[in-house]
Protein backbone atom coordinates (compact mmCIF):
# COMPACT_ATOMS: atom_id res chain seq x y z
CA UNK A 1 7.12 25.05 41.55
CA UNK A 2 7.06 21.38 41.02
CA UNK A 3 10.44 19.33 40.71
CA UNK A 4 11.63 18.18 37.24
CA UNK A 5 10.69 14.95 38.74
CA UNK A 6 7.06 15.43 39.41
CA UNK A 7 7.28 17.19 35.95
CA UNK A 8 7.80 14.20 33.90
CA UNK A 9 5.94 12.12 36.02
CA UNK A 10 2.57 14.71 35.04
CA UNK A 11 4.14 14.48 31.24
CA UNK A 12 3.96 10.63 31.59
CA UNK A 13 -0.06 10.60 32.78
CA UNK A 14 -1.03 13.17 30.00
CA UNK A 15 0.56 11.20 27.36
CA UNK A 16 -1.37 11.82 23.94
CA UNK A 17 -2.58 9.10 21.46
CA UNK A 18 1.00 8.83 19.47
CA UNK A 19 2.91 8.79 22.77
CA UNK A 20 1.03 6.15 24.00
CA UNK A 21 0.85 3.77 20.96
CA UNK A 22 4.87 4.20 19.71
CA UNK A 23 5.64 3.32 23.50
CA UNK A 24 4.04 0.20 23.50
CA UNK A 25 6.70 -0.75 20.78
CA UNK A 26 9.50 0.42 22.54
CA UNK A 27 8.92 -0.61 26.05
CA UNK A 28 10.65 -3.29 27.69
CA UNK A 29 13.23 -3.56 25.38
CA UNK A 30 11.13 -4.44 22.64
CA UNK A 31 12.59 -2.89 19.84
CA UNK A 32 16.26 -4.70 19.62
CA UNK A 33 17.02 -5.15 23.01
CA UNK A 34 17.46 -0.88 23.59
CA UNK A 35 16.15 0.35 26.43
CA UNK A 36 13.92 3.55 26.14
CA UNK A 37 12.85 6.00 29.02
CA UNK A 38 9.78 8.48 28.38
CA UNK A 39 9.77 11.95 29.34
CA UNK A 40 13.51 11.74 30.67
CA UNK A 41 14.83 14.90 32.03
CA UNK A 42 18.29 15.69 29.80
CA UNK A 43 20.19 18.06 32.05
CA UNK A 44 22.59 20.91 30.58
CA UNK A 45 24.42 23.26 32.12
CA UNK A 46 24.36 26.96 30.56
CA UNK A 47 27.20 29.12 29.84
CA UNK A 48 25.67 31.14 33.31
CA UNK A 49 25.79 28.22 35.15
CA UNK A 50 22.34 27.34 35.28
CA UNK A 51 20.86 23.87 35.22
CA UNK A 52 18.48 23.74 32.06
CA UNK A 53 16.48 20.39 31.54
CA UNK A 54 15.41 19.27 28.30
CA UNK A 55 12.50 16.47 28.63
CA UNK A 56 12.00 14.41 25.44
CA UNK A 57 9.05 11.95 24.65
CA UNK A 58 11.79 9.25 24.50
CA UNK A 59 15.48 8.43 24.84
CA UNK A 60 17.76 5.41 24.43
CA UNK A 61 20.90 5.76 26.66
CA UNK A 62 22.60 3.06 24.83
CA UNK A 63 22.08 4.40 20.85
CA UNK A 64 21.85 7.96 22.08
CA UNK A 65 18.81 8.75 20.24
CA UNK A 66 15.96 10.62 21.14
CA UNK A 67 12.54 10.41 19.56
CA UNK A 68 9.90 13.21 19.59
CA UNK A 69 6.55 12.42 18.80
CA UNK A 70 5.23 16.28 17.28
CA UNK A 71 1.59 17.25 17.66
CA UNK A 72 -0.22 20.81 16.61
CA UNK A 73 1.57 22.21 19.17
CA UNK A 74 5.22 21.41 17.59
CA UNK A 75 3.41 24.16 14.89
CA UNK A 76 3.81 27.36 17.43
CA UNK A 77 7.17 26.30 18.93
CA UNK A 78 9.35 25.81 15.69
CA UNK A 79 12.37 28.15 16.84
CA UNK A 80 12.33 26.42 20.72
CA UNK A 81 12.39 22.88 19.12
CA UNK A 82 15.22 24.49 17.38
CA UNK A 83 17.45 25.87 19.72
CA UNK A 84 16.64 22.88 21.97
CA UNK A 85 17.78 19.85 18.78
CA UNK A 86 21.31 22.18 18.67
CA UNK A 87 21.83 21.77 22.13
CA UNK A 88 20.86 17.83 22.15
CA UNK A 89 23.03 17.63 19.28
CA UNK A 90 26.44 19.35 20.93
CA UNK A 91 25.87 16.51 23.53
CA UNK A 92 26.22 13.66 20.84
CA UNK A 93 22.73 13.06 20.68
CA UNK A 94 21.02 12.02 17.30
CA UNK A 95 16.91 13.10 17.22
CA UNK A 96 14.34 11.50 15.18
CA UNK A 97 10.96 13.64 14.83
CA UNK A 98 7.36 12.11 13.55
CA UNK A 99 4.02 13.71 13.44
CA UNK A 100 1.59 12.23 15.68
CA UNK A 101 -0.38 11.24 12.21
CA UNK A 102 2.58 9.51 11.24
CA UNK A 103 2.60 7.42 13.96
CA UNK A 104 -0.61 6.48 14.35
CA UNK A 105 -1.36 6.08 10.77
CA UNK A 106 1.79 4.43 9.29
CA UNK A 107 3.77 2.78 12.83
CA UNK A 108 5.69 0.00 10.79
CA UNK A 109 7.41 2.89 8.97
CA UNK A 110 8.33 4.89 12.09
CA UNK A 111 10.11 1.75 13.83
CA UNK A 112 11.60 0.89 10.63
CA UNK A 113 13.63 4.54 10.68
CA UNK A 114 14.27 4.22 14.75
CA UNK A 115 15.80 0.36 14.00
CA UNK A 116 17.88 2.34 11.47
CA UNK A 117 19.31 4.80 14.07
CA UNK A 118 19.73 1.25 16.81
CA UNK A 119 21.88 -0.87 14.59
């Protein structure tokens, strides 16, 4: 079983299309001065004690936002996503979702709504 280290590290290299273009606009602080991580394990603790990890496409420490970047797949896991944006949310978290279309075909839109949420 691989580590949740290695995990996101193999999440990082299969990055799809969207991934890969909305992360060139928030790299290196590009997007006002907020640093974002990729595929950054969120660690919770359940109510048996377990360590859960939650890995979202991105996440800003500072404006405690993360950003999810929802291909066909997003289609067969609606109830997971849901359970998993409650939990996010009880830790003060705030989560923007976009369609991979929506990214790739309309980008200025989707950093206009993350600036909102960095302000």
């Amino acid at each position: 079983m691989p580590s949740i280290i290695e995990l996101c590290r193999e999440l990082r290299q299969r990055e799809t299309a969207a991934e890969k273009a909305l992360w060139h606009y928030l790299r290196n602080r590009k997007l006002f001065e907020h640093k974002f991580l990729r595929q950054y394990p969120i660690c919770v603790e359940s109510g048996f004690g377990r360590k859960l990890y939650y890995i979202p496409d991105f996440y800003c420490h500072k404006a405690k936002l993360v950003i999810e970047a929802d291909g066909p797949i997003h289609d067969f896991k609606k109830e997971y996503d849901k359970n998993r944006e409650e939990v996010l949310i009880a830790l003060g978290l705030k989560i923007l979702r976009f369609d991979n279309s929506q990214i790739l075909n309309d980008i200025q839109t989707v950093l206009k709504k993350i600036k909102q949420h960095l302000t």
